[in-house]
PDB file of N, CA and C in Angstrom:
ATOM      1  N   UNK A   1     -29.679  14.201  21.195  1.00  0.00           N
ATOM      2  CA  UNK A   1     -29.309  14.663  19.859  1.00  0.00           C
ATOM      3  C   UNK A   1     -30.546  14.568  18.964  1.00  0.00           C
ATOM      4  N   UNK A   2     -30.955  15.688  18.185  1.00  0.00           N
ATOM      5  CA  UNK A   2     -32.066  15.630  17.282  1.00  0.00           C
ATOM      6  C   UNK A   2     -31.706  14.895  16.068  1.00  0.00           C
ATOM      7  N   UNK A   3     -32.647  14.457  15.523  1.00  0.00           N
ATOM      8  CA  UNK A   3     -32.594  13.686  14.398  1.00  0.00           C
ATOM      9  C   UNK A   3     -31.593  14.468  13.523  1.00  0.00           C
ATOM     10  N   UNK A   4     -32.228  15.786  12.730  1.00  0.00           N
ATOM     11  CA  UNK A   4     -31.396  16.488  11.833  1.00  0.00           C
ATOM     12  C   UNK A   4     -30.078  16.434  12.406  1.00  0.00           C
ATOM     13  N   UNK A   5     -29.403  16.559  13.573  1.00  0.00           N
ATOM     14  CA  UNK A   5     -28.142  16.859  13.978  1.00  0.00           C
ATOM     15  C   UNK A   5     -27.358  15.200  13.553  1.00  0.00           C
ATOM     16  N   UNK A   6     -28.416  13.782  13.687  1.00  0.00           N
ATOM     17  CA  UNK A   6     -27.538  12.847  13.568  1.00  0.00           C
ATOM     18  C   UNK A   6     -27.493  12.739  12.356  1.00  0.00           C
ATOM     19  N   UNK A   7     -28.572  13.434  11.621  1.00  0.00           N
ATOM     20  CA  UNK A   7     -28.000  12.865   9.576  1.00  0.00           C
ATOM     21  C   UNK A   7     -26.824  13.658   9.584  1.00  0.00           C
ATOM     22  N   UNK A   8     -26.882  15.234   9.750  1.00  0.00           N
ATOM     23  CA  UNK A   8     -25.692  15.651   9.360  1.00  0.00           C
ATOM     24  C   UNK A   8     -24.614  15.123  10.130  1.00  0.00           C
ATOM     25  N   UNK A   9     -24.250  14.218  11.624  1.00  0.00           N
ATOM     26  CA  UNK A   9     -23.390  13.415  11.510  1.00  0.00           C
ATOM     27  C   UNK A   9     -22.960  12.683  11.020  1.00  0.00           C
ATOM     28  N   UNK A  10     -23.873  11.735  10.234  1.00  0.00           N
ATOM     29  CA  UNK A  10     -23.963  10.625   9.951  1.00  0.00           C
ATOM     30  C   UNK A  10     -23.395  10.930   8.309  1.00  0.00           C
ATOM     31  N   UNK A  11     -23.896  11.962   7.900  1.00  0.00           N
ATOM     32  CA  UNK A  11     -23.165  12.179   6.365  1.00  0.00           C
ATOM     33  C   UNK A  11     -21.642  12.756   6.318  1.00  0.00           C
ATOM     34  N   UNK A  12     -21.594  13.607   7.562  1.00  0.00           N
ATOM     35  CA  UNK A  12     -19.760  13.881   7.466  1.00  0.00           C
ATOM     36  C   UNK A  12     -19.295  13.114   8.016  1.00  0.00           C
ATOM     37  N   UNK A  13     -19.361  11.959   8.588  1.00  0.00           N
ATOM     38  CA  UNK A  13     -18.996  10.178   8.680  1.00  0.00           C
ATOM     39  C   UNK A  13     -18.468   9.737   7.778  1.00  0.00           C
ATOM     40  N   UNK A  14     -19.697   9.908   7.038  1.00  0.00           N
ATOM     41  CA  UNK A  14     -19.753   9.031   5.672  1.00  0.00           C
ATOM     42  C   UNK A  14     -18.812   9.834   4.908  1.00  0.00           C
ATOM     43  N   UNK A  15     -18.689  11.431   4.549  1.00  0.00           N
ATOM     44  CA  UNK A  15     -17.944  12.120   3.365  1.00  0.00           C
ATOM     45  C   UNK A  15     -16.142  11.184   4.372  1.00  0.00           C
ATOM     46  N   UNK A  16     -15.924  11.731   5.365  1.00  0.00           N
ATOM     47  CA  UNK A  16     -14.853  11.398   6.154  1.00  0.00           C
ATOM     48  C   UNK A  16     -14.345  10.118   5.726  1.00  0.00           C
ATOM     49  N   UNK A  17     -15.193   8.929   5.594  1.00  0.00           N
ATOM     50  CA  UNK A  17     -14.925   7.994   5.327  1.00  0.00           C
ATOM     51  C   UNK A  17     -14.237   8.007   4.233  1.00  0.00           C
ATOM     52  N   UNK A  18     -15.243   8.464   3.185  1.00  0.00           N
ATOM     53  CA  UNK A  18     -14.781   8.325   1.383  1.00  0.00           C
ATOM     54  C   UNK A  18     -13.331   8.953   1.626  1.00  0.00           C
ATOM     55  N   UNK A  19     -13.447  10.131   1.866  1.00  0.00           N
ATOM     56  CA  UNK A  19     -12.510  10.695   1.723  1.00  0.00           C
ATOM     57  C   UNK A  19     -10.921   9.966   2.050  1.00  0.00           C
ATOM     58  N   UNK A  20     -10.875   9.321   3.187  1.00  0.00           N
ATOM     59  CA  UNK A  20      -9.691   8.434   3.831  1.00  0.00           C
ATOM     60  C   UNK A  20      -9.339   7.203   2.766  1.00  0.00           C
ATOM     61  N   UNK A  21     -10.900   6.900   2.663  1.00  0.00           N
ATOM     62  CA  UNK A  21     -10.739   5.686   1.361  1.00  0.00           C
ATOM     63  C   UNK A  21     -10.094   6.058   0.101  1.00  0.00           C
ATOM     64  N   UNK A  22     -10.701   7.112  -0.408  1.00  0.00           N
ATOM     65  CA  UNK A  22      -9.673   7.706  -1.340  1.00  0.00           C
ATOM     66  C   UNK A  22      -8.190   7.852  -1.316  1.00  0.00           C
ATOM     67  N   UNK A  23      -8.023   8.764  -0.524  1.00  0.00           N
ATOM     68  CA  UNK A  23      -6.372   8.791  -0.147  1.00  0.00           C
ATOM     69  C   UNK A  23      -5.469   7.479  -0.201  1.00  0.00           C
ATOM     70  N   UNK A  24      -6.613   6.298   0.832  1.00  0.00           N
ATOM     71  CA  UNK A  24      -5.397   5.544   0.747  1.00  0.00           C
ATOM     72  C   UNK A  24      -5.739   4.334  -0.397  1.00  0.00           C
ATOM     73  N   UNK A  25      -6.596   4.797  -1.251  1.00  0.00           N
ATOM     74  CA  UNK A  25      -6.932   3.870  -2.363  1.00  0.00           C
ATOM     75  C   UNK A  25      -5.507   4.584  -3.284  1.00  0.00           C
ATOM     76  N   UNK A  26      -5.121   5.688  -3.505  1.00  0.00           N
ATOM     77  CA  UNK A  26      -4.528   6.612  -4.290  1.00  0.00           C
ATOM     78  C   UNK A  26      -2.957   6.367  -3.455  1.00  0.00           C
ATOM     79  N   UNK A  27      -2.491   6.524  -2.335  1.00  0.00           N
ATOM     80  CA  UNK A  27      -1.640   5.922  -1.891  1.00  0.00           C
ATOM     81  C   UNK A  27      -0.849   4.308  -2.307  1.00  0.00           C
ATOM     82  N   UNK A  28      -1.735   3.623  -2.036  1.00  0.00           N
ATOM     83  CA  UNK A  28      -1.581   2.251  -2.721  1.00  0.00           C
ATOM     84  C   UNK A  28      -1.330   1.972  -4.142  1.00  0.00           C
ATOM     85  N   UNK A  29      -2.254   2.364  -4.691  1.00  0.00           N
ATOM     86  CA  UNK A  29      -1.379   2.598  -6.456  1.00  0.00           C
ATOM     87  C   UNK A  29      -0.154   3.287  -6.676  1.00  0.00           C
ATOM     88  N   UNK A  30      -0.104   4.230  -6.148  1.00  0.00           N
ATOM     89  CA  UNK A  30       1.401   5.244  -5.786  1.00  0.00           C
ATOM     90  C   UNK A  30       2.433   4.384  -5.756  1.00  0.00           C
ATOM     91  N   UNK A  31       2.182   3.482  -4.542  1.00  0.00           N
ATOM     92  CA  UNK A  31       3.202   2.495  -4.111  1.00  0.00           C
ATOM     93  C   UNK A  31       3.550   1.222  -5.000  1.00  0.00           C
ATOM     94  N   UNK A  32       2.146   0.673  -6.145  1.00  0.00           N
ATOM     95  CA  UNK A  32       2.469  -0.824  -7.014  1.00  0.00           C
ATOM     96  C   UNK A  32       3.107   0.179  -7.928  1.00  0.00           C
ATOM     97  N   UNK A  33       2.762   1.661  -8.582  1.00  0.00           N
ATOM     98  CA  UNK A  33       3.679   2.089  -9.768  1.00  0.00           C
ATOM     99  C   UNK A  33       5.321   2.111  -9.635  1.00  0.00           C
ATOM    100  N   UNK A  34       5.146   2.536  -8.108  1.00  0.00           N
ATOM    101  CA  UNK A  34       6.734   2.993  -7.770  1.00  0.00           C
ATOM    102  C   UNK A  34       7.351   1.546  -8.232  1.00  0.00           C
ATOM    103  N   UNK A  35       6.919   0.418  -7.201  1.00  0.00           N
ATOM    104  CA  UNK A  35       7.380  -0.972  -7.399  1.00  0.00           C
ATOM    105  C   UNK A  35       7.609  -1.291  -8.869  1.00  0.00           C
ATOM    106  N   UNK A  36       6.663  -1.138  -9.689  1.00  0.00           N
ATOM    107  CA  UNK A  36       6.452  -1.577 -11.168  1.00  0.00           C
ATOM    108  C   UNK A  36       7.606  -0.837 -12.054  1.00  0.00           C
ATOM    109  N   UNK A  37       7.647   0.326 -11.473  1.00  0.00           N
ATOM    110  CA  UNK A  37       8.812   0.924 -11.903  1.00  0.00           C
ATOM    111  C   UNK A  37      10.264   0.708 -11.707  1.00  0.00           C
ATOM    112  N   UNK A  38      10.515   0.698 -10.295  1.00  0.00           N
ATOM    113  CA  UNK A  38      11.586  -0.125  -9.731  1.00  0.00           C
ATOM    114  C   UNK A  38      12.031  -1.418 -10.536  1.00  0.00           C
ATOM    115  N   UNK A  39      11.115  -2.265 -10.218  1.00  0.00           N
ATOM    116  CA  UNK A  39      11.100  -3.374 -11.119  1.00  0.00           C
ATOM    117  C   UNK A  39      11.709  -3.528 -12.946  1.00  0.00           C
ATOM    118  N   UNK A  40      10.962  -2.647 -12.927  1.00  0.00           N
ATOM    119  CA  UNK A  40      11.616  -2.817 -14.538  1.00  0.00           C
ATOM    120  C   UNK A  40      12.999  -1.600 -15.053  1.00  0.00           C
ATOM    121  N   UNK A  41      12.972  -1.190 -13.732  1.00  0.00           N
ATOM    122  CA  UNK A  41      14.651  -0.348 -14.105  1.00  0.00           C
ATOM    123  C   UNK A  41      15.872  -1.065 -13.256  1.00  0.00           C
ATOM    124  N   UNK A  42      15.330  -2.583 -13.001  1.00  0.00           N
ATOM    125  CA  UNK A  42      16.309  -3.429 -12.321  1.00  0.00           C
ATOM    126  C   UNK A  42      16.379  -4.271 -13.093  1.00  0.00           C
ATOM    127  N   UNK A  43      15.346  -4.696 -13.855  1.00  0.00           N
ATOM    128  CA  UNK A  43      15.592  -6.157 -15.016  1.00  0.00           C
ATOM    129  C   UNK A  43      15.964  -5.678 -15.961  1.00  0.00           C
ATOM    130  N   UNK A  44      15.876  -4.037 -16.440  1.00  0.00           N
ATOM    131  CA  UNK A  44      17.361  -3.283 -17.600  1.00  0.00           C
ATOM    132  C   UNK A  44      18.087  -3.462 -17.258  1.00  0.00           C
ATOM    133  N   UNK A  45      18.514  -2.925 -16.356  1.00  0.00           N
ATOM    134  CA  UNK A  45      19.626  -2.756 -15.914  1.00  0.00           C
ATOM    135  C   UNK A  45      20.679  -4.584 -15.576  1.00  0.00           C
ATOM    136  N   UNK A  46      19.681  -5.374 -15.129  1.00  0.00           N
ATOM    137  CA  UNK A  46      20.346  -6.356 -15.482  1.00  0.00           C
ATOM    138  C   UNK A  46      20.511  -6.860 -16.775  1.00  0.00           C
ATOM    139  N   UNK A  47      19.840  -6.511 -17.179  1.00  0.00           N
ATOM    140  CA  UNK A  47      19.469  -7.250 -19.073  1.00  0.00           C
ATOM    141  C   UNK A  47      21.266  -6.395 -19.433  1.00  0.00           C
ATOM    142  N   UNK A  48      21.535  -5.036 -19.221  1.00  0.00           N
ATOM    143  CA  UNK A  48      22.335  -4.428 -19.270  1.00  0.00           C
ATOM    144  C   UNK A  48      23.935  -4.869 -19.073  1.00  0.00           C
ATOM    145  N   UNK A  49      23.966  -5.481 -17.944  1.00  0.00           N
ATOM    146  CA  UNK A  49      24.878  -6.301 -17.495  1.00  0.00           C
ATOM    147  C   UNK A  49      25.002  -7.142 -18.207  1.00  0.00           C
ATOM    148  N   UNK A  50      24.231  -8.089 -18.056  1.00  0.00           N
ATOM    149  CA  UNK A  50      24.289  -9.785 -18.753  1.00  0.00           C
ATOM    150  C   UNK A  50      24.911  -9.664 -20.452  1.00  0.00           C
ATOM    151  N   UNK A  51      24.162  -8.410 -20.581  1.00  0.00           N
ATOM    152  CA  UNK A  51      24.996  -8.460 -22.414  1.00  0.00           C
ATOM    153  C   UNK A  51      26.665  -8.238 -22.050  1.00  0.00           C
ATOM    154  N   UNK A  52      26.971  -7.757 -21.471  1.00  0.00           N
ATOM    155  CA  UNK A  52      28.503  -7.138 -21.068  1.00  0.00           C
ATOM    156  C   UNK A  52      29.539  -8.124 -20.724  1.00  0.00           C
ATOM    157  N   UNK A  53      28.870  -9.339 -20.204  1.00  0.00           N
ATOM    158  CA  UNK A  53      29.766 -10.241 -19.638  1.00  0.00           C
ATOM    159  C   UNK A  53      30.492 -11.224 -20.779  1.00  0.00           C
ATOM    160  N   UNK A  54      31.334 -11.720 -20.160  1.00  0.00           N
ATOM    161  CA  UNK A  54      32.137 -12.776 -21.149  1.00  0.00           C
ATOM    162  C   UNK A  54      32.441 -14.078 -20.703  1.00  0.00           C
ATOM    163  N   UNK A  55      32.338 -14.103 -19.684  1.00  0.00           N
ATOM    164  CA  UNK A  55      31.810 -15.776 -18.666  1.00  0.00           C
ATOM    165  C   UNK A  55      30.781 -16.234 -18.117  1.00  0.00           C
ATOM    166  N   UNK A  56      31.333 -17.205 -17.704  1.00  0.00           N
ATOM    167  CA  UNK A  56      30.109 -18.304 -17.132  1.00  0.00           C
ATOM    168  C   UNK A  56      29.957 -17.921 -15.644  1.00  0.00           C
ATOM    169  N   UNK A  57      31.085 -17.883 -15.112  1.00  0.00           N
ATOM    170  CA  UNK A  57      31.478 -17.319 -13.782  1.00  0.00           C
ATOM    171  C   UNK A  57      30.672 -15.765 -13.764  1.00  0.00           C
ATOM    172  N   UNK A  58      31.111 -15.071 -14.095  1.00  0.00           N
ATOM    173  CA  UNK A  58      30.418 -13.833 -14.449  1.00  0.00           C
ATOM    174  C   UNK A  58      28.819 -13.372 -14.798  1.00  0.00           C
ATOM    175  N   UNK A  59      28.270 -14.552 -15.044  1.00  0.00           N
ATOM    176  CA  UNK A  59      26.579 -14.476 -15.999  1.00  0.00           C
ATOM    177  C   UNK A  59      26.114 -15.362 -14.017  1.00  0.00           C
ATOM    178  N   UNK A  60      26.811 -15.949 -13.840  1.00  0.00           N
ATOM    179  CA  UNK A  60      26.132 -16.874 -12.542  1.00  0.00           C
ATOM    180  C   UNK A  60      26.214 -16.210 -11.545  1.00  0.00           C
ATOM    181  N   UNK A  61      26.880 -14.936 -11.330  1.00  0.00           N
ATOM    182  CA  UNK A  61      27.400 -13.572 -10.632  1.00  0.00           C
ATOM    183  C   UNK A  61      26.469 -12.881 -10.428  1.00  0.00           C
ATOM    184  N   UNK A  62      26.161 -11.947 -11.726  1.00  0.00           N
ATOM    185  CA  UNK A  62      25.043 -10.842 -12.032  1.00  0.00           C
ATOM    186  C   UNK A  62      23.738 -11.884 -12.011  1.00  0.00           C
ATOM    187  N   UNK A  63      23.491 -13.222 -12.568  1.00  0.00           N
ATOM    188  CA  UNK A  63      21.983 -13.447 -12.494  1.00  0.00           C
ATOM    189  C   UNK A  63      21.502 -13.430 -10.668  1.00  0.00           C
ATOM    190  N   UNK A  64      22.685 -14.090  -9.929  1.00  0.00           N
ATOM    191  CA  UNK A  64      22.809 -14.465  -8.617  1.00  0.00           C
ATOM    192  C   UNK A  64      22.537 -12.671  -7.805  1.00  0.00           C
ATOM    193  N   UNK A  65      22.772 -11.694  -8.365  1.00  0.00           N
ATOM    194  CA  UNK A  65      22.730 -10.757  -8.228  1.00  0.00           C
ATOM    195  C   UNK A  65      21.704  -9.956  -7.752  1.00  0.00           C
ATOM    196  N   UNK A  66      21.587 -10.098  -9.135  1.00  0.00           N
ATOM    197  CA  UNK A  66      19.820  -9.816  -9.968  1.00  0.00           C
ATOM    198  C   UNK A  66      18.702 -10.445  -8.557  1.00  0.00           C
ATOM    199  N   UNK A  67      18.831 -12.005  -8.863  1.00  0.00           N
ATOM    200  CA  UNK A  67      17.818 -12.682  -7.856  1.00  0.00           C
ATOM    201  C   UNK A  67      18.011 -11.815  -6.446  1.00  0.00           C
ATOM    202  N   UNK A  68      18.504 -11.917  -5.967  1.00  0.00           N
ATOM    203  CA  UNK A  68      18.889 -11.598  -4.274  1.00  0.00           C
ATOM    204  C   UNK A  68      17.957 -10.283  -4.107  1.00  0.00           C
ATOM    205  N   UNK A  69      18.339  -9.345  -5.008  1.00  0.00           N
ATOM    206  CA  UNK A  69      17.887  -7.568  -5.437  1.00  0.00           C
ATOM    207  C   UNK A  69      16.452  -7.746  -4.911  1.00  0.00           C
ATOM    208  N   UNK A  70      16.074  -8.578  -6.969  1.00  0.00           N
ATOM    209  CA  UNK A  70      14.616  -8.355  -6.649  1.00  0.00           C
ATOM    210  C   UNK A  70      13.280  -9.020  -5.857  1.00  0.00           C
ATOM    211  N   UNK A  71      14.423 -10.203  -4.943  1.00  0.00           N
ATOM    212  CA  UNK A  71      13.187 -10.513  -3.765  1.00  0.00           C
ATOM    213  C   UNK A  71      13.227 -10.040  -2.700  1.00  0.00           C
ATOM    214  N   UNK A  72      14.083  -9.363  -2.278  1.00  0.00           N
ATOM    215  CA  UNK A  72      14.364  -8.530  -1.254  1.00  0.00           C
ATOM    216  C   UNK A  72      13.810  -6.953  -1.892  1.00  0.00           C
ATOM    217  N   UNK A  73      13.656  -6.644  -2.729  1.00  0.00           N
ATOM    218  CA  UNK A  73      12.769  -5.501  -3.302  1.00  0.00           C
ATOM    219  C   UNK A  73      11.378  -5.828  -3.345  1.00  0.00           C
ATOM    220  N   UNK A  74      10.925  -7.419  -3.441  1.00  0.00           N
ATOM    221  CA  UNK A  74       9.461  -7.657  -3.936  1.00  0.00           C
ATOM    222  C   UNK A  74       9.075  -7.758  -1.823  1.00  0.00           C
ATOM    223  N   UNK A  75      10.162  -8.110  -1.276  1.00  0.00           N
ATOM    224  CA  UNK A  75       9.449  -8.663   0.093  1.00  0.00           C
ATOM    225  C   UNK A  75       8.931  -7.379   0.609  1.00  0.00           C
ATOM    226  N   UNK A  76      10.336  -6.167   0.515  1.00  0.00           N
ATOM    227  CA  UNK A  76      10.448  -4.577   1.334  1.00  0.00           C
ATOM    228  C   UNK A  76       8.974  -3.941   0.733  1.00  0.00           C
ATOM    229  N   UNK A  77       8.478  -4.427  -0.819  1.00  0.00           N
ATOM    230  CA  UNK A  77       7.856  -3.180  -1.196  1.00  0.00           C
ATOM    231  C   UNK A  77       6.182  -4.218  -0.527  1.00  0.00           C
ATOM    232  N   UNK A  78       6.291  -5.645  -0.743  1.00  0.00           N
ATOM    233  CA  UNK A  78       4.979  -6.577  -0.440  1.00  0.00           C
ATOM    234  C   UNK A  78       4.699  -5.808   1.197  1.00  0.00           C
ATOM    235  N   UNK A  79       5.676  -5.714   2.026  1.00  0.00           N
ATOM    236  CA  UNK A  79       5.229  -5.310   3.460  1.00  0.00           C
ATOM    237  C   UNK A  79       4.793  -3.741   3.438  1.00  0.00           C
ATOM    238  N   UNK A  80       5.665  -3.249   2.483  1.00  0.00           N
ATOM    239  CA  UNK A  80       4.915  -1.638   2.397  1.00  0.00           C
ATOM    240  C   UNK A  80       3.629  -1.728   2.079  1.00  0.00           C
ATOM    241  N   UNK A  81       3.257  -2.094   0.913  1.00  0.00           N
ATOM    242  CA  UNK A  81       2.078  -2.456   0.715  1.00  0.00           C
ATOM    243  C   UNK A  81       0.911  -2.910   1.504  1.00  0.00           C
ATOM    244  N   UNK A  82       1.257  -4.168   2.048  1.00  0.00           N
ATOM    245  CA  UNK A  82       0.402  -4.567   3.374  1.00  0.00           C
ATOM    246  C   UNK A  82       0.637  -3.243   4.227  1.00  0.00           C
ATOM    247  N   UNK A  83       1.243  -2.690   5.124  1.00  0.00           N
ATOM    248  CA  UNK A  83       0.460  -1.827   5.645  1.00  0.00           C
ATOM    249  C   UNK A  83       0.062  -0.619   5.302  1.00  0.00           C
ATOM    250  N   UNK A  84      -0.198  -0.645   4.323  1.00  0.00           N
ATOM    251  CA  UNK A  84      -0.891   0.911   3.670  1.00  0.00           C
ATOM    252  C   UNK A  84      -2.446   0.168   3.039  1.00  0.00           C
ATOM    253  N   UNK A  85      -2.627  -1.018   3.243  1.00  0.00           N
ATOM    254  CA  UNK A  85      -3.888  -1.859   2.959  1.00  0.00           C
ATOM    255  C   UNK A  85      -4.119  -1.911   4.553  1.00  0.00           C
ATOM    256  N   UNK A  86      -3.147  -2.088   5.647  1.00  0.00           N
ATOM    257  CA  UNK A  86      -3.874  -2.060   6.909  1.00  0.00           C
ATOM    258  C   UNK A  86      -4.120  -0.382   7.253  1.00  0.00           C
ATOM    259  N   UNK A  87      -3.411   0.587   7.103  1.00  0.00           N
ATOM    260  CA  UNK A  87      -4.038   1.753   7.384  1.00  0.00           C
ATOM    261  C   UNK A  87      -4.987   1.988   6.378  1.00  0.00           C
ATOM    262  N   UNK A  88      -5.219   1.895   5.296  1.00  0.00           N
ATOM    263  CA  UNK A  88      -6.244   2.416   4.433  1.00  0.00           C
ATOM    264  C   UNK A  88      -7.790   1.498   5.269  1.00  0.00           C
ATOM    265  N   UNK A  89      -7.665   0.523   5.791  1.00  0.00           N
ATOM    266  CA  UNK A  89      -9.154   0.079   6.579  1.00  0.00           C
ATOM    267  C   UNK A  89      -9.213   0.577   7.894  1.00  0.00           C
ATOM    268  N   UNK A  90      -8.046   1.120   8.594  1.00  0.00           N
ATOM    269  CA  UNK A  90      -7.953   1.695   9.877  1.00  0.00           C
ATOM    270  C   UNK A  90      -8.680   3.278   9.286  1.00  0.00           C
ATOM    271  N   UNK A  91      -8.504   3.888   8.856  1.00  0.00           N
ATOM    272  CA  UNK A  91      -7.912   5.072   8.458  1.00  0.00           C
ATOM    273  C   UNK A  91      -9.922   5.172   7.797  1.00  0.00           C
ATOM    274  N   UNK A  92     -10.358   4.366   6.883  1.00  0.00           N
ATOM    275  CA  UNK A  92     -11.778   4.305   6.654  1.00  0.00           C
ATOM    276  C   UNK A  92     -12.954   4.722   7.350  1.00  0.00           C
ATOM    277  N   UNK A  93     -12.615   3.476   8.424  1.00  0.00           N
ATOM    278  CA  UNK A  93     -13.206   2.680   9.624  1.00  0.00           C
ATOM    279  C   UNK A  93     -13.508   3.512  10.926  1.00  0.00           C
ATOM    280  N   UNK A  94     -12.536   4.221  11.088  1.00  0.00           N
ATOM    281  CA  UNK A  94     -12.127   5.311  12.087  1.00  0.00           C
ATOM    282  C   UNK A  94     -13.266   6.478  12.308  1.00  0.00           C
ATOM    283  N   UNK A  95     -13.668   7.239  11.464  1.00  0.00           N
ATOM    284  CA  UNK A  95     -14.579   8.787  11.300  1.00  0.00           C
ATOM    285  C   UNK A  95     -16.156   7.272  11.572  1.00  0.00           C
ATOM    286  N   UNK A  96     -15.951   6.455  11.339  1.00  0.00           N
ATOM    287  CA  UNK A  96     -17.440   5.327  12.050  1.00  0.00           C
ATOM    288  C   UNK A  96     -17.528   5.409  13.203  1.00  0.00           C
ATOM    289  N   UNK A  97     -16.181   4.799  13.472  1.00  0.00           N
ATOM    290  CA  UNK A  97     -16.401   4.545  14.945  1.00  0.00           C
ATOM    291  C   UNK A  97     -17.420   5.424  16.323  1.00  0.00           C
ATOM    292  N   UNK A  98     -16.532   6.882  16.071  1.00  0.00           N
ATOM    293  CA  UNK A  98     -17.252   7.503  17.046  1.00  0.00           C
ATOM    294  C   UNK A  98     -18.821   7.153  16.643  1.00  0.00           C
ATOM    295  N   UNK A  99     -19.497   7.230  15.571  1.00  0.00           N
ATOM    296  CA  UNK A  99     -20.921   7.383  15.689  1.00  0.00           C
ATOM    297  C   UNK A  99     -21.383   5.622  16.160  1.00  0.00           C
ATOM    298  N   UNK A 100     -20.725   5.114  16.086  1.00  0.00           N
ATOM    299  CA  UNK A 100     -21.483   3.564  15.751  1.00  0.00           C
ATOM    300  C   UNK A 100     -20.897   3.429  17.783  1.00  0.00           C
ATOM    301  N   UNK A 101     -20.246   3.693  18.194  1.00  0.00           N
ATOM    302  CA  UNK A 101     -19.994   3.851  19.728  1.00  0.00           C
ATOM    303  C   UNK A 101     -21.086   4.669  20.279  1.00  0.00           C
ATOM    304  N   UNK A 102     -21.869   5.605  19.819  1.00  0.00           N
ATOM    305  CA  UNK A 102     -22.941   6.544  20.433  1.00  0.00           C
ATOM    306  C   UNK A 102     -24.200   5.428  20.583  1.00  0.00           C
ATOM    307  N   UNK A 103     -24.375   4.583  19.550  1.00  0.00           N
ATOM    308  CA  UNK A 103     -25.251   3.749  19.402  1.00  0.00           C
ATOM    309  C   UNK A 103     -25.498   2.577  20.343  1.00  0.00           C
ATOM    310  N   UNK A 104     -23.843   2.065  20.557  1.00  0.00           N
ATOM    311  CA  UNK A 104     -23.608   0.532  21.328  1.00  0.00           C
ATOM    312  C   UNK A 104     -23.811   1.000  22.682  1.00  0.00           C
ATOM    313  N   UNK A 105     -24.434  -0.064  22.999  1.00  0.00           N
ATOM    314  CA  UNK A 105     -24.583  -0.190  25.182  1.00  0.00           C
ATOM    315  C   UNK A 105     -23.607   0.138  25.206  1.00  0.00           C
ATOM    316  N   UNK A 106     -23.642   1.189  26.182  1.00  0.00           N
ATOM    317  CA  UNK A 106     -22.593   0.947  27.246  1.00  0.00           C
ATOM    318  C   UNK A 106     -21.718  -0.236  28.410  1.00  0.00           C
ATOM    319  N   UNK A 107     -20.776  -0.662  28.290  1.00  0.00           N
ATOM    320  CA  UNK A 107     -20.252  -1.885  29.329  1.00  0.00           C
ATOM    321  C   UNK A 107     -20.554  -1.157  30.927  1.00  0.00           C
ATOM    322  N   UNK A 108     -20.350  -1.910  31.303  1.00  0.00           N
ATOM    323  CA  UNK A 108     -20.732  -1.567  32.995  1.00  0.00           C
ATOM    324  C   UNK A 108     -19.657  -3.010  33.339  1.00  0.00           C
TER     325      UNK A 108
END
């Protein structure tokens, strides 16, 4: 392979890279707004409730409610998250590989 042929590999590597990084930099925010959003149209919506009630029984109900919702919403959206942080370094990392493999010994 001539030199000129490995820069221009070596730069659509590199654009390849950005590019993946982007996406899943832009993916990932996608996903904390959705959450952030979620989030605060569940603590209305409870705030919503809680004014409505007229017991004790009833307020220990909806708060008991409430809790259960949003950690089971914070766990579902925390694991979404983690893997869209593990594909966004897979997904980077990847358009490297082939060139940085042209480079390494071969195993025997």
């Amino acid at each position: 392979m001539r030199n000129s042929e490995l820069r221009k590999e070596q730069f659509e590597q590199a654009v390849a890279s950005a590019t993946n990084f982007q996406s899943g930099i832009q993916a990932i925010a996608t996903a904390y707004g959705d959450y952030a959003k979620k989030s605060f149209e569940d603590t209305k919506s409870f705030a919503e409730k809680l004014s409505g009630v007229k017991s004790l029984d009833k307020v220990l109900e909806v708060q008991s409610d409430y809790a259960k919702t949003a950690y089971e919403t914070f766990v579902a959206e925390s694991q979404k998250i983690a893997g869209l942080y593990t594909d966004l370094a897979k997904q980077t990392f990847k358009p490297i590989e082939g060139l940085v493999a042209k480079f390494a010994p071969a195993a025997h």
